[in-house]
PDB file of N, CA and C in Angstrom:
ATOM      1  N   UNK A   1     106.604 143.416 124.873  1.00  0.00           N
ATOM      2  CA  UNK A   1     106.042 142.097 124.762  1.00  0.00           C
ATOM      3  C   UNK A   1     107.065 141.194 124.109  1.00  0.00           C
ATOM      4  N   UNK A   2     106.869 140.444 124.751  1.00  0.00           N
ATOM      5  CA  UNK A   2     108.561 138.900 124.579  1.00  0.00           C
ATOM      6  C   UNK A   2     107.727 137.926 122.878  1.00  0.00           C
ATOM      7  N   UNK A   3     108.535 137.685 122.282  1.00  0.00           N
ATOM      8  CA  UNK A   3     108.270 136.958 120.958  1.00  0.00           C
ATOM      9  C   UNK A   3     108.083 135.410 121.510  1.00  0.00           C
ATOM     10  N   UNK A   4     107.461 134.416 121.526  1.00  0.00           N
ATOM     11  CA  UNK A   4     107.424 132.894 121.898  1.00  0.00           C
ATOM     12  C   UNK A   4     107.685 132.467 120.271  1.00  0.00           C
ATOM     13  N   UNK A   5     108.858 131.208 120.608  1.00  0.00           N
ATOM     14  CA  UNK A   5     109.751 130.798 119.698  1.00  0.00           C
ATOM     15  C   UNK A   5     109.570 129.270 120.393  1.00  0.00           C
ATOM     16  N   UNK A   6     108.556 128.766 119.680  1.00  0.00           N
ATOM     17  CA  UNK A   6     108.868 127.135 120.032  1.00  0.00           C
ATOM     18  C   UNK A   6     110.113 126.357 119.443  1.00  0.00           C
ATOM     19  N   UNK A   7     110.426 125.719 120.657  1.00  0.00           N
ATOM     20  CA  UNK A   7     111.609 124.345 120.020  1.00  0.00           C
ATOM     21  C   UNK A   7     110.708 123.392 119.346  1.00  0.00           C
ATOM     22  N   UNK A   8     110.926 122.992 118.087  1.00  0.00           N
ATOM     23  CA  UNK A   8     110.394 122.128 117.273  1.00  0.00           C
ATOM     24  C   UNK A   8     110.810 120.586 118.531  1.00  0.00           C
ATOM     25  N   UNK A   9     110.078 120.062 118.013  1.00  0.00           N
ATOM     26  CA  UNK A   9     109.980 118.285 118.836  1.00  0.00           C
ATOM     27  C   UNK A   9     111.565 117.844 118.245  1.00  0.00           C
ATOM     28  N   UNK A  10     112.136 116.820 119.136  1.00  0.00           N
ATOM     29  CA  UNK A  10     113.548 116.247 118.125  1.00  0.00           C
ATOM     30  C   UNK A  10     114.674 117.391 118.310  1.00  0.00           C
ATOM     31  N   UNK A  11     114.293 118.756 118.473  1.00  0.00           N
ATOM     32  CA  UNK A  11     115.639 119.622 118.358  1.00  0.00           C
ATOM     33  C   UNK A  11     116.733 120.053 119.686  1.00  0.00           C
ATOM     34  N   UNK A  12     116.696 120.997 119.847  1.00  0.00           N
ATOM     35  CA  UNK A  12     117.439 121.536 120.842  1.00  0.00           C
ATOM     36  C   UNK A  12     118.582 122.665 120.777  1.00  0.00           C
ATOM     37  N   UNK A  13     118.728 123.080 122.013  1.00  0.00           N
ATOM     38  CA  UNK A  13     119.685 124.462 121.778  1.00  0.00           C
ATOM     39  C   UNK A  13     120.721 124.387 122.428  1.00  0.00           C
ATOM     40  N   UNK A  14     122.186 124.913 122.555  1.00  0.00           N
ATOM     41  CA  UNK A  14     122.953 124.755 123.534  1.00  0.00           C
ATOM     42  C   UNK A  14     123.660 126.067 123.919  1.00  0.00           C
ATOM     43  N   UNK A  15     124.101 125.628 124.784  1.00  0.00           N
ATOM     44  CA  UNK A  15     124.735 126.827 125.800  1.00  0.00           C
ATOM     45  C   UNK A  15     126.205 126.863 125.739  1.00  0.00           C
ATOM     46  N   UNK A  16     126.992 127.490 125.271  1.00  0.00           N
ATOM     47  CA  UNK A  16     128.125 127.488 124.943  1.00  0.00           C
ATOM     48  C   UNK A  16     129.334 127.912 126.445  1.00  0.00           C
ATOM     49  N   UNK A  17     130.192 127.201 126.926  1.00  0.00           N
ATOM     50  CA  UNK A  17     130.849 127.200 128.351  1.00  0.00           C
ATOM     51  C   UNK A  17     131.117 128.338 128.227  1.00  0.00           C
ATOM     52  N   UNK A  18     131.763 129.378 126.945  1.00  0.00           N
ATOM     53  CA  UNK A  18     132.061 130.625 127.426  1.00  0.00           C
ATOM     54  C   UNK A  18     130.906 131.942 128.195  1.00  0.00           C
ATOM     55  N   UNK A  19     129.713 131.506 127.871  1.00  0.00           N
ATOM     56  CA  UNK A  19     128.488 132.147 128.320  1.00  0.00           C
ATOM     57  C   UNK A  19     128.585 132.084 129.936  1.00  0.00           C
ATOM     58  N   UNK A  20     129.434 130.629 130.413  1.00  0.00           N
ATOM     59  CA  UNK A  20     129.475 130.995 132.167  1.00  0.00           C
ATOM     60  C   UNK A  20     130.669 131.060 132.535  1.00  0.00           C
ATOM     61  N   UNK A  21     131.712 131.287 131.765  1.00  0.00           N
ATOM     62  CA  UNK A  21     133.185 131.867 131.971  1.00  0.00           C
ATOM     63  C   UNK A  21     132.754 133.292 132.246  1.00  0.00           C
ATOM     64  N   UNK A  22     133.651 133.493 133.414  1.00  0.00           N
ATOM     65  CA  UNK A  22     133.567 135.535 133.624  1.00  0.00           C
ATOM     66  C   UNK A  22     134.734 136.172 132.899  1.00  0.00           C
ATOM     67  N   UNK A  23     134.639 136.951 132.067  1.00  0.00           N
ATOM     68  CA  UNK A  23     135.763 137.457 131.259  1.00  0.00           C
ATOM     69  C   UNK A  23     136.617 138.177 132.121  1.00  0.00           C
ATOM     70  N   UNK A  24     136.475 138.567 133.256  1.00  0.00           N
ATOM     71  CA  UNK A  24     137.616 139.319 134.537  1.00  0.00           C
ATOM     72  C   UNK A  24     137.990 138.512 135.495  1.00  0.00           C
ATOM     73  N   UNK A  25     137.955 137.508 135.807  1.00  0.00           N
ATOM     74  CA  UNK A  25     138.210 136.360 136.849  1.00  0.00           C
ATOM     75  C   UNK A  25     138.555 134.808 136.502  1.00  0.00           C
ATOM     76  N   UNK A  26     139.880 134.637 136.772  1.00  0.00           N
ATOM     77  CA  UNK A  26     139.992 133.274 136.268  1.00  0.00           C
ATOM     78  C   UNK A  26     139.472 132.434 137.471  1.00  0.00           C
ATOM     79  N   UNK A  27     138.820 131.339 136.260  1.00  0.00           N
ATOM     80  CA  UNK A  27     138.023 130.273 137.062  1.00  0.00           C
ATOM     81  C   UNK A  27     136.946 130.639 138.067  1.00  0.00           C
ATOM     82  N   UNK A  28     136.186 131.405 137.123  1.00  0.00           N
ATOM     83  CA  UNK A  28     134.765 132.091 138.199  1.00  0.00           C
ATOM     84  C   UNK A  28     134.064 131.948 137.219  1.00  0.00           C
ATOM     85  N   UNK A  29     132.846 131.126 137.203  1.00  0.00           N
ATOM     86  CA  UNK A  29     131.740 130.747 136.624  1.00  0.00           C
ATOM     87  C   UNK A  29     130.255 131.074 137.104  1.00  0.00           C
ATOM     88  N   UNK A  30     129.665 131.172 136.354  1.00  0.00           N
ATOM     89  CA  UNK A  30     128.502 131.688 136.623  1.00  0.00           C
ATOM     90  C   UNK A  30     127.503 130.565 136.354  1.00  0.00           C
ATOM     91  N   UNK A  31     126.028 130.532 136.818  1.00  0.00           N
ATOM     92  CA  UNK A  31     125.147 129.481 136.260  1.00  0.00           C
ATOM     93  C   UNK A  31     123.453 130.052 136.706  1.00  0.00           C
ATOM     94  N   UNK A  32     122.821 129.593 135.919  1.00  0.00           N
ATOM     95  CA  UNK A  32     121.038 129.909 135.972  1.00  0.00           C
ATOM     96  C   UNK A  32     120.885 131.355 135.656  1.00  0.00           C
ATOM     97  N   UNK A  33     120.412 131.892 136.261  1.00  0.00           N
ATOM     98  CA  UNK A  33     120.045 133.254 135.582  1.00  0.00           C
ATOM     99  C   UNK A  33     121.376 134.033 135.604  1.00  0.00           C
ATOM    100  N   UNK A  34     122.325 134.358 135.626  1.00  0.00           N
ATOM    101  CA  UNK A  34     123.001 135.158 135.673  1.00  0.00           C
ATOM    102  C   UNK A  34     124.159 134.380 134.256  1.00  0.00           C
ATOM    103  N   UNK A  35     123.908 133.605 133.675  1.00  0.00           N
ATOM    104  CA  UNK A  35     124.164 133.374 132.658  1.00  0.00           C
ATOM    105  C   UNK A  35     124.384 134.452 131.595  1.00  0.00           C
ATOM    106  N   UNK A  36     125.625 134.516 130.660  1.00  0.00           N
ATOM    107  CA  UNK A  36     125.639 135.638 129.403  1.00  0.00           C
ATOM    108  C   UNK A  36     124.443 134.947 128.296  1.00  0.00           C
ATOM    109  N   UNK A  37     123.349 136.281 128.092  1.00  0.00           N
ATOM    110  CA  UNK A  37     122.584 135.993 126.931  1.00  0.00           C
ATOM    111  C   UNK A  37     122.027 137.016 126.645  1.00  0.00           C
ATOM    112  N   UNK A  38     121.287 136.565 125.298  1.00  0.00           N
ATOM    113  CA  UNK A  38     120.531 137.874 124.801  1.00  0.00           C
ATOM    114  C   UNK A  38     119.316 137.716 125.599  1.00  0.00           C
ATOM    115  N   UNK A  39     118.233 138.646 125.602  1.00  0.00           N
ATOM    116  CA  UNK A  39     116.600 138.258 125.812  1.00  0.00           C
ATOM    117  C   UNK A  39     115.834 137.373 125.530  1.00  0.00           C
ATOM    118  N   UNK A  40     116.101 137.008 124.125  1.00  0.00           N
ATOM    119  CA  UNK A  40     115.546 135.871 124.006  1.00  0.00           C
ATOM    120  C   UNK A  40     116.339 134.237 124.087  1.00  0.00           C
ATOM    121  N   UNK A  41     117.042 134.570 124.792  1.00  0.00           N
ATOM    122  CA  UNK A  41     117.929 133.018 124.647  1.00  0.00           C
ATOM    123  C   UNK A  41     117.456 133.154 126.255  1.00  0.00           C
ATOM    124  N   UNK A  42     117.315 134.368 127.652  1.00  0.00           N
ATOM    125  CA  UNK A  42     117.530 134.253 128.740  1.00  0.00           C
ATOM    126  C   UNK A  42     116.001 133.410 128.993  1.00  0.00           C
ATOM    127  N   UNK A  43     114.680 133.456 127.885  1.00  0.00           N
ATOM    128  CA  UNK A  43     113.694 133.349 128.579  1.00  0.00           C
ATOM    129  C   UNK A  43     113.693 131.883 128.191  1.00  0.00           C
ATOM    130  N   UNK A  44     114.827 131.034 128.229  1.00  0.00           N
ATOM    131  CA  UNK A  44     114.890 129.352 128.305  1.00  0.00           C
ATOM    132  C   UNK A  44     116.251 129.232 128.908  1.00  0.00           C
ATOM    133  N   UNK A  45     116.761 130.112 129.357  1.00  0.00           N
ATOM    134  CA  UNK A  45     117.914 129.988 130.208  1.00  0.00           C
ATOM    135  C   UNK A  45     117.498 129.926 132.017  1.00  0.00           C
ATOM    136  N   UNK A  46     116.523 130.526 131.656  1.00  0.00           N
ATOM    137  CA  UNK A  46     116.180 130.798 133.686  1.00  0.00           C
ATOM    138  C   UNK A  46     115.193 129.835 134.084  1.00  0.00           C
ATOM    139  N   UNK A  47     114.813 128.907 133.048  1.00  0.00           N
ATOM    140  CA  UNK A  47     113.901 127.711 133.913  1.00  0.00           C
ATOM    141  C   UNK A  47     114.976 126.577 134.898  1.00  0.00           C
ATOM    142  N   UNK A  48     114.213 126.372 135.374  1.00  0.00           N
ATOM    143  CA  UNK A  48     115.143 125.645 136.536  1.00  0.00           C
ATOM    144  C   UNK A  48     115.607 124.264 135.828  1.00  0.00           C
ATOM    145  N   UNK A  49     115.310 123.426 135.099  1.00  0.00           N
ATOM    146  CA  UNK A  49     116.079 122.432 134.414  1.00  0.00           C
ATOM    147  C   UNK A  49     117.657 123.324 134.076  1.00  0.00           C
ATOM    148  N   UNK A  50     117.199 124.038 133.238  1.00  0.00           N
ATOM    149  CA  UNK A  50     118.697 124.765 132.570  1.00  0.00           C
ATOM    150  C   UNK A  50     119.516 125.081 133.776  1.00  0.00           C
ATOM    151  N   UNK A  51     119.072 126.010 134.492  1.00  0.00           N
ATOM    152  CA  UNK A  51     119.615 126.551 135.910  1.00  0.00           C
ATOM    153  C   UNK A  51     120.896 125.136 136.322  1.00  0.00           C
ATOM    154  N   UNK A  52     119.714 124.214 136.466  1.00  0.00           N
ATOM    155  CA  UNK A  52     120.400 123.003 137.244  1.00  0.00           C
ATOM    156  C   UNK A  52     121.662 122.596 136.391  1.00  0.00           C
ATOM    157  N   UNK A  53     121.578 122.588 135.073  1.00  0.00           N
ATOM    158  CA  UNK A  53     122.274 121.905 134.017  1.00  0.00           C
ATOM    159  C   UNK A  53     123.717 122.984 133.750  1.00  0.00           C
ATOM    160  N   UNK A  54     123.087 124.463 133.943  1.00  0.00           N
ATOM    161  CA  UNK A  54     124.564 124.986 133.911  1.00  0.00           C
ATOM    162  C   UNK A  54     125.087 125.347 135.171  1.00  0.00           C
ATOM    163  N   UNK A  55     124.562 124.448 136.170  1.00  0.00           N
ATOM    164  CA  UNK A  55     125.268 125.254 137.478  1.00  0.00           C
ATOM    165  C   UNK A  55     126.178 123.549 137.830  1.00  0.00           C
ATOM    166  N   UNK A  56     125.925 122.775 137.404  1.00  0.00           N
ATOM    167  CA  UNK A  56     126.579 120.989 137.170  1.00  0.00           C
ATOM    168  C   UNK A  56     127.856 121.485 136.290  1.00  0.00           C
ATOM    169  N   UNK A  57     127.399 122.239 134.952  1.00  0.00           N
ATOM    170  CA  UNK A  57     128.712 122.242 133.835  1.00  0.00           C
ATOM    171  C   UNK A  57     129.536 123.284 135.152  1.00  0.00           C
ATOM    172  N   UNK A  58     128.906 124.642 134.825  1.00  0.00           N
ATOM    173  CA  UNK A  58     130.158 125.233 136.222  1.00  0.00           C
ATOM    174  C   UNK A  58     130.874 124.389 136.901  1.00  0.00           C
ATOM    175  N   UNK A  59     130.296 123.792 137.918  1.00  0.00           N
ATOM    176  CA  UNK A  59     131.453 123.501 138.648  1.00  0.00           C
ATOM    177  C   UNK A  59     132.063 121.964 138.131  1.00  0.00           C
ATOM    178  N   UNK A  60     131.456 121.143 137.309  1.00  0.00           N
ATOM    179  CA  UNK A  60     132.658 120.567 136.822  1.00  0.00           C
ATOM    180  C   UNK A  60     133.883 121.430 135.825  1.00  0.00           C
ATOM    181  N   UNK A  61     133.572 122.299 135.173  1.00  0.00           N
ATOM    182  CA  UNK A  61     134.288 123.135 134.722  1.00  0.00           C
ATOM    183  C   UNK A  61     135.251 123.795 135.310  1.00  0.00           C
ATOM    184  N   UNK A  62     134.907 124.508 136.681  1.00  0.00           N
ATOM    185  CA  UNK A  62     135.869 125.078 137.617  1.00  0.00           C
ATOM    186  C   UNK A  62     136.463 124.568 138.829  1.00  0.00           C
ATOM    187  N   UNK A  63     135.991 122.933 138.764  1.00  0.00           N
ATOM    188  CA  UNK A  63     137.057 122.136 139.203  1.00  0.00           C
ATOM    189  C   UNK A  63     137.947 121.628 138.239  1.00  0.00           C
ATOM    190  N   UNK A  64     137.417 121.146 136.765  1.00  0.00           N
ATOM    191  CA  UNK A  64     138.794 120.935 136.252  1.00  0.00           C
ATOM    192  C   UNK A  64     140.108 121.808 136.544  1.00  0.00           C
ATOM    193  N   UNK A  65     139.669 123.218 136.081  1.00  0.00           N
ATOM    194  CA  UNK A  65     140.398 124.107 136.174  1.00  0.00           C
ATOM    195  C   UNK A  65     141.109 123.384 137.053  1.00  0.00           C
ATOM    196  N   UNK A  66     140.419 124.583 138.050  1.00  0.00           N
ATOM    197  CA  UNK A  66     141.318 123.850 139.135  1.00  0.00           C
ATOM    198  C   UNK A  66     142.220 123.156 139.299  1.00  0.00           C
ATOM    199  N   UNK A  67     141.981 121.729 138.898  1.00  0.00           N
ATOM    200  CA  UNK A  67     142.596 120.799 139.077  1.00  0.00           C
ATOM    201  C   UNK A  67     143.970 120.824 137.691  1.00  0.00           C
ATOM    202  N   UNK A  68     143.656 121.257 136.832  1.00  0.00           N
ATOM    203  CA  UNK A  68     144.862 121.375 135.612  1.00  0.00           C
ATOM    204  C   UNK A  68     145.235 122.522 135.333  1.00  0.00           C
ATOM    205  N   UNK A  69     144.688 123.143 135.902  1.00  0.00           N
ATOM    206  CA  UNK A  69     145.285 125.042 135.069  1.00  0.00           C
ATOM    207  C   UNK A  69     145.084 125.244 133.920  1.00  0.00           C
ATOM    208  N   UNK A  70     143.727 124.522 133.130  1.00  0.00           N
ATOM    209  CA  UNK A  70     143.467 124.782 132.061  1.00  0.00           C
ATOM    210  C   UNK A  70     141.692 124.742 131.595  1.00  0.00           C
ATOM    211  N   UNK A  71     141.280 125.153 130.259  1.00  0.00           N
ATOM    212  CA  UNK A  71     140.015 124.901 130.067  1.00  0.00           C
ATOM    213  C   UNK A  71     140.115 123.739 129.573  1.00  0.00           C
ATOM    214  N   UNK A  72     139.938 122.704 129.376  1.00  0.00           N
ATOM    215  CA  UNK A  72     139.903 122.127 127.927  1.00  0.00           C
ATOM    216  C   UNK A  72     138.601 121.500 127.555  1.00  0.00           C
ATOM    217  N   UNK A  73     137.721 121.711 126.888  1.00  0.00           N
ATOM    218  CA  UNK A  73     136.486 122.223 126.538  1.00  0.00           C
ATOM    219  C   UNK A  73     135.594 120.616 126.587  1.00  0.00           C
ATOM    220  N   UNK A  74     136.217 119.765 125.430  1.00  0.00           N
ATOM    221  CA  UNK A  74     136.272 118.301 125.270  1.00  0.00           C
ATOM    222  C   UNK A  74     136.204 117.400 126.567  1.00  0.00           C
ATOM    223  N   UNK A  75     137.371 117.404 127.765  1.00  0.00           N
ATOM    224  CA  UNK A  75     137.405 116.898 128.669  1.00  0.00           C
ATOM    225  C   UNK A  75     136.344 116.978 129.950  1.00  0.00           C
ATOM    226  N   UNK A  76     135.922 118.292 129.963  1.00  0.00           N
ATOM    227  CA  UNK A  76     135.140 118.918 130.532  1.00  0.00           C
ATOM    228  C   UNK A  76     133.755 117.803 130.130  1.00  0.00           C
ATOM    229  N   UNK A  77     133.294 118.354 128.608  1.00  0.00           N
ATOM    230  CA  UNK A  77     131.944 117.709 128.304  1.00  0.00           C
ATOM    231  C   UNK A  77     132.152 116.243 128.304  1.00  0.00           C
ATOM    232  N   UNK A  78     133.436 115.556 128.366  1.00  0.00           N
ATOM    233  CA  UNK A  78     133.529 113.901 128.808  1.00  0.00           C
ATOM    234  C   UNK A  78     133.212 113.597 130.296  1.00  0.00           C
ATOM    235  N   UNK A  79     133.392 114.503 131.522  1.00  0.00           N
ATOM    236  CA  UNK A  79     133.042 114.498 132.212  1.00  0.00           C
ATOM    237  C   UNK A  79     131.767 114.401 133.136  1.00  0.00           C
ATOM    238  N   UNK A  80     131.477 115.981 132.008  1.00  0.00           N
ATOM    239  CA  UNK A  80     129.534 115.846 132.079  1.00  0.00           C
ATOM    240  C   UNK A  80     129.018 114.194 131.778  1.00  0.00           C
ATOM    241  N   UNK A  81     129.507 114.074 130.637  1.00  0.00           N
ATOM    242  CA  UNK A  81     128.617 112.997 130.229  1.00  0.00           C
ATOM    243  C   UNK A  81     129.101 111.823 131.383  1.00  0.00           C
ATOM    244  N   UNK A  82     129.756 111.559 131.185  1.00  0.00           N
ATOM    245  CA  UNK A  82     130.176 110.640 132.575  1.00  0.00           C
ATOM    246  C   UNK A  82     129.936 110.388 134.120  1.00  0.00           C
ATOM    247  N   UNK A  83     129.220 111.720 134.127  1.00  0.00           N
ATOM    248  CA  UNK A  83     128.250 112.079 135.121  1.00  0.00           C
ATOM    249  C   UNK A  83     126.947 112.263 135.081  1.00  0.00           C
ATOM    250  N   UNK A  84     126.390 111.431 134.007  1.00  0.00           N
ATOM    251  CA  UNK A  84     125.161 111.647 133.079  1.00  0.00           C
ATOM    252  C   UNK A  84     124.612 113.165 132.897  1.00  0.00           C
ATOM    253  N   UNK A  85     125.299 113.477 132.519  1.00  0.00           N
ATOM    254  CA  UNK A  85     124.478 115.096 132.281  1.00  0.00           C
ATOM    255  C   UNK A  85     124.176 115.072 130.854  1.00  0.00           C
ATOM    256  N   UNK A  86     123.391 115.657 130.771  1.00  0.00           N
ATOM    257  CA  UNK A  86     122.640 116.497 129.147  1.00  0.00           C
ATOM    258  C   UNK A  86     123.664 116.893 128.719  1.00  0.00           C
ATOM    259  N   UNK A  87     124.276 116.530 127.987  1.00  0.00           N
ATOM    260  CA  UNK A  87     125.443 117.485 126.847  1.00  0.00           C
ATOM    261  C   UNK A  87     124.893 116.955 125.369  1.00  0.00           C
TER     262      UNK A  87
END
């Protein structure tokens, strides 16, 4: 039986980019359920808002790459936001 852990009103949690970095593949990202987490972080990771929100960071993430041959973590989340995303 799963523990229910309400988000207080006002708060929030975040998802850290290395959670959809694949530690054996450069520039292979992952997003929605197949996300790195524990059990209880996965049962607010697999609703489809989140899904949507880390499968947007992915691939702006693994097009930067792409595009620079690098992570850079900052530029990335200027992007999101610039693309109105939740960051």
């Amino acid at each position: 039986m799963g523990t229910y852990l309400e988000v207080e009103s006002g708060s929030y949690f975040d998802i850290p980019l290395g959670a959809l970095q694949s530690i054996n593949i450069e520039n292979l990202y992952g997003a929605g359920r197949i996300v790195s987490s524990d059990e209880v972080a996965f049962a607010a990771i697999r609703v489809m808002g989140t899904c949507f929100a880390t499968g947007h960071a992915a691939g702006v993430a693994a097009a930067y790459q792409a595009l620079n041959g690098n992570v850079d973590r900052e530029k990335i989340r200027e992007e999101l936001k610039r693309q109105n995303a939740l960051v």
